[in-house]
Each structure stands twice: as structure tokens, then as C-alpha cells.
Protein backbone atom coordinates (compact mmCIF):
# COMPACT_ATOMS: atom_id res chain seq x y z
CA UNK A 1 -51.60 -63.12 -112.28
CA UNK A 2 -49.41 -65.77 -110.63
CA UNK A 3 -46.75 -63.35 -108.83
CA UNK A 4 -46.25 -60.27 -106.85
CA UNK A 5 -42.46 -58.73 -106.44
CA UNK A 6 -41.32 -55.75 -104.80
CA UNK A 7 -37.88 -54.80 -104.32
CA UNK A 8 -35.49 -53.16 -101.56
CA UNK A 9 -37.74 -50.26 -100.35
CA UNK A 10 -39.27 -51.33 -97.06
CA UNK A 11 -44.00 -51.43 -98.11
CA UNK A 12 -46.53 -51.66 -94.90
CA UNK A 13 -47.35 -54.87 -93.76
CA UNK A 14 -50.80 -54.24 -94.32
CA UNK A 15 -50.26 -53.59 -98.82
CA UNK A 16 -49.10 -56.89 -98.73
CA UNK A 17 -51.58 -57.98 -96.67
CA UNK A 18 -54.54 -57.12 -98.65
CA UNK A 19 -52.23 -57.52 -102.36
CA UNK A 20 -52.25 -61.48 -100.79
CA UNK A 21 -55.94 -61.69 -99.85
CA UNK A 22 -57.59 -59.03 -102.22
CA UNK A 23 -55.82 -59.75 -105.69
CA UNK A 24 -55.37 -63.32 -107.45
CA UNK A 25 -51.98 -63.31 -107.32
CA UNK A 26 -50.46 -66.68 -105.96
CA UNK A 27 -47.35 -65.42 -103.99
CA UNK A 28 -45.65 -62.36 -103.12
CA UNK A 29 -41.93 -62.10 -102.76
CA UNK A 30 -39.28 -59.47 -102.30
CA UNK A 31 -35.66 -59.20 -103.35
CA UNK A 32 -32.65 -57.21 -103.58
CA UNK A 33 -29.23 -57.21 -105.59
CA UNK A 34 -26.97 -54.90 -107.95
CA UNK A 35 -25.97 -55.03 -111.39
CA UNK A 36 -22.43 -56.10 -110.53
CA UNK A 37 -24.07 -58.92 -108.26
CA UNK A 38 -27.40 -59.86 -109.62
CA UNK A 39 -29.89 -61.29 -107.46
CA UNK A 40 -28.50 -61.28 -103.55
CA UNK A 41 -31.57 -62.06 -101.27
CA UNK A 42 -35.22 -63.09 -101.95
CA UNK A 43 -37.93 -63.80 -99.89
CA UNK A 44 -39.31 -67.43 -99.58
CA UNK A 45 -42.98 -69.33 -99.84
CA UNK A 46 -44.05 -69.39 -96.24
CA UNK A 47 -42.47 -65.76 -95.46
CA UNK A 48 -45.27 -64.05 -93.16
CA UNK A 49 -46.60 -60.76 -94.73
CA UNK A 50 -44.35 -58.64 -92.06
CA UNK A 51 -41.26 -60.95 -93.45
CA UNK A 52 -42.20 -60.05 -97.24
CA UNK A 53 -43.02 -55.77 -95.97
CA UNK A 54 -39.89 -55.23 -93.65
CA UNK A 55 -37.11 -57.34 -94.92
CA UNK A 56 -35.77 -58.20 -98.47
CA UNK A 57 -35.45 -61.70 -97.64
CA UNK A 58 -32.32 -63.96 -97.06
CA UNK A 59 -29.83 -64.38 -99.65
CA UNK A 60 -30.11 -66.63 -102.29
CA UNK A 61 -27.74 -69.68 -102.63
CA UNK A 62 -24.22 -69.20 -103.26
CA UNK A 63 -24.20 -65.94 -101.94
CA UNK A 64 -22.97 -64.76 -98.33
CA UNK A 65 -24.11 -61.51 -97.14
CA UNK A 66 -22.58 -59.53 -94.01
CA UNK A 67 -23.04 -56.04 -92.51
CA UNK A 68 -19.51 -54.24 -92.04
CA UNK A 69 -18.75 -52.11 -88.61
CA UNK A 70 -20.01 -49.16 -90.54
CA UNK A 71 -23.29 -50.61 -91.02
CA UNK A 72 -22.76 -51.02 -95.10
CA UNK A 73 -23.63 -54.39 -96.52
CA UNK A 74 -21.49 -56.26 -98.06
CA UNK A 75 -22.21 -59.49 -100.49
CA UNK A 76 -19.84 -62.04 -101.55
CA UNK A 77 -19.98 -64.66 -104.08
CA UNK A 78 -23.18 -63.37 -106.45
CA UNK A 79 -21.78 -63.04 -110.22
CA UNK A 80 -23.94 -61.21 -112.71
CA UNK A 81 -21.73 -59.11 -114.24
CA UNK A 82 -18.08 -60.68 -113.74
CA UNK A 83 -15.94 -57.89 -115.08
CA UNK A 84 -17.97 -55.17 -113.56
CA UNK A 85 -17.72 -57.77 -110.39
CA UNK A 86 -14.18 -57.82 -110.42
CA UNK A 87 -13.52 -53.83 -109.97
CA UNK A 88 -15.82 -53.27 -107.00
CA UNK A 89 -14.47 -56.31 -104.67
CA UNK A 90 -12.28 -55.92 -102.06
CA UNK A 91 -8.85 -58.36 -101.60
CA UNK A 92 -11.56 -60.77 -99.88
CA UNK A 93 -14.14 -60.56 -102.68
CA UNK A 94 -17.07 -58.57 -100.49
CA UNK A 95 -18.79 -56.08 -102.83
CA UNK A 96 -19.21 -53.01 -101.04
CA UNK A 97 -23.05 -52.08 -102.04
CA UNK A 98 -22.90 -48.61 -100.63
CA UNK A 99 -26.15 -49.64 -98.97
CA UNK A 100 -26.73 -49.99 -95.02
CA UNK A 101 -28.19 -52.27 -93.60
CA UNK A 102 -29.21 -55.22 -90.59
CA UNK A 103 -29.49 -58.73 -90.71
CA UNK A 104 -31.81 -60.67 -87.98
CA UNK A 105 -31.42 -63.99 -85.91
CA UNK A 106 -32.86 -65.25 -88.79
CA UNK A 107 -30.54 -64.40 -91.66
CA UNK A 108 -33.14 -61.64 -93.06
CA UNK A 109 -31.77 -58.51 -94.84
CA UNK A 110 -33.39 -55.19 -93.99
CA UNK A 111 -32.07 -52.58 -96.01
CA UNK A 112 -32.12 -49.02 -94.10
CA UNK A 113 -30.14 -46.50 -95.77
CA UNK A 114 -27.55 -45.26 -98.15
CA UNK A 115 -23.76 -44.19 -97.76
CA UNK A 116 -23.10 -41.12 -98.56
CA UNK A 117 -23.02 -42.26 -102.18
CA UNK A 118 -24.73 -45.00 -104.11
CA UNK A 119 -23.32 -47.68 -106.17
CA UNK A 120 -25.15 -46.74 -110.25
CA UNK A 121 -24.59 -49.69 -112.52
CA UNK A 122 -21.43 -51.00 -113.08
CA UNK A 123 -19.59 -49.81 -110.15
CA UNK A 124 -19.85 -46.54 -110.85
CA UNK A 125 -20.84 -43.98 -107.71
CA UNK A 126 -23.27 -41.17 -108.11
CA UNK A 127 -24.63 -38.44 -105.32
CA UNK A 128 -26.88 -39.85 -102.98
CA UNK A 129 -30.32 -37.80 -103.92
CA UNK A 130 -31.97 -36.09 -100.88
CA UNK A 131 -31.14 -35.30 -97.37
């Protein structure tokens, strides 16, 4: 096993602690992105096991991501799916995810919630499950 990925959802500090030392796999990484944008952040080689466990990285070239006022992230120039793309950008070409977020002094994404509705494939919204 070469390769460990998780993906958006926040994982102690001490999983990937032990998947790096206890299990033959080479690197871990983390990543986030949408199936209108593809791929928007990823975590790199020499991220430190907190890095990889509390943040989904920093986005991936070509891509910008910002928070809005409201906390919700938005990501701008990721293309995966360019005619889904094209329906959920604003006038500026931001995606709204529907997701909220931070970023640190470092660039690093750390997804923390939901608006009150999620973004489903596509564009398309459904009900936010749960409280």
C-alpha cells in the first residue's frame, strides 16, 4: 500500500498518527472538491499529521479559494464538470459550495459546517441531514 486519503471530514490527529507509523503506507493526504469543481485543495508531502487531521489542505493549482462574510466557501477557477460549472457560478465565477468554512495564515482549508442546504452533484441542492 503506497497511499492513504481521507477527505473533508475533520479525523484525530492521533489515526493519522499511528495510520503513518503503524501501516506501510508511504504518505497520507487529504482533499476536498465537488463534482461541478473537481479536486479544490489537497494536502502536501511534508504536511505534519495535525495539518493532514484538521485541515483539507491548500488548494491545488489553478484554483483560488475564499471564505465569503457568511462563512461559506467559495472556489474559483477548478473545472471538472464545465456545464454543470457554468450554472452554479456567480457573475465573478466563485462557486458557492454551500459548505463553511476557515482558511489559516497559511492558506489551509478547514471545512466546519454546512449551509442550511448542501450542494448534491451537479448543482443541485438537497436538505441538509441532521440538526
Amino acid at each position: 500500500m503506497r497511499a492513504a486519503v481521507t477527505g473533508a471530514a475533520g479525523i484525530p490527529v492521533e489515526l493519522i498518527r499511528r495510520i503513518r507509523c503503524e501501516l506501510p503506507f508511504r504518505s497520507i493526504m487529504t482533499g476536498y472538491g465537488l463534482s461541478e469543481a473537481g479536486t479544490v485543495t489537497a494536502s502536501r508531502p511534508r504536511d505534519s499529521f495535525e495539518d493532514i487531521a484538521t485541515t483539507v489542505g491548500t488548494p491545488c493549482d489553478g484554483v483560488e479559494v475564499r471564505i465569503a462574510d457568511d462563512g461559506e466557501v467559495l472556489v474559483r477557477g477548478c473545472v471538472d464538470d464545465p456545464a454543470a460549472t457554468a450554472e452554479a457560478v456567480d457573475e465573478d465565477g466563485w462557486l458557492q459550495t454551500g459548505d463553511l468554512g476557515t482558511l489559516d495564515g497559511r492558506g489551509r482549508l478547514k471545512v466546519v459546517g454546512l449551509r442550511g442546504a448542501a450542494r448534491a452533484g451537479h448543482g443541485s441542492r438537497v436538505d441538509r441531514l441532521g440538526p
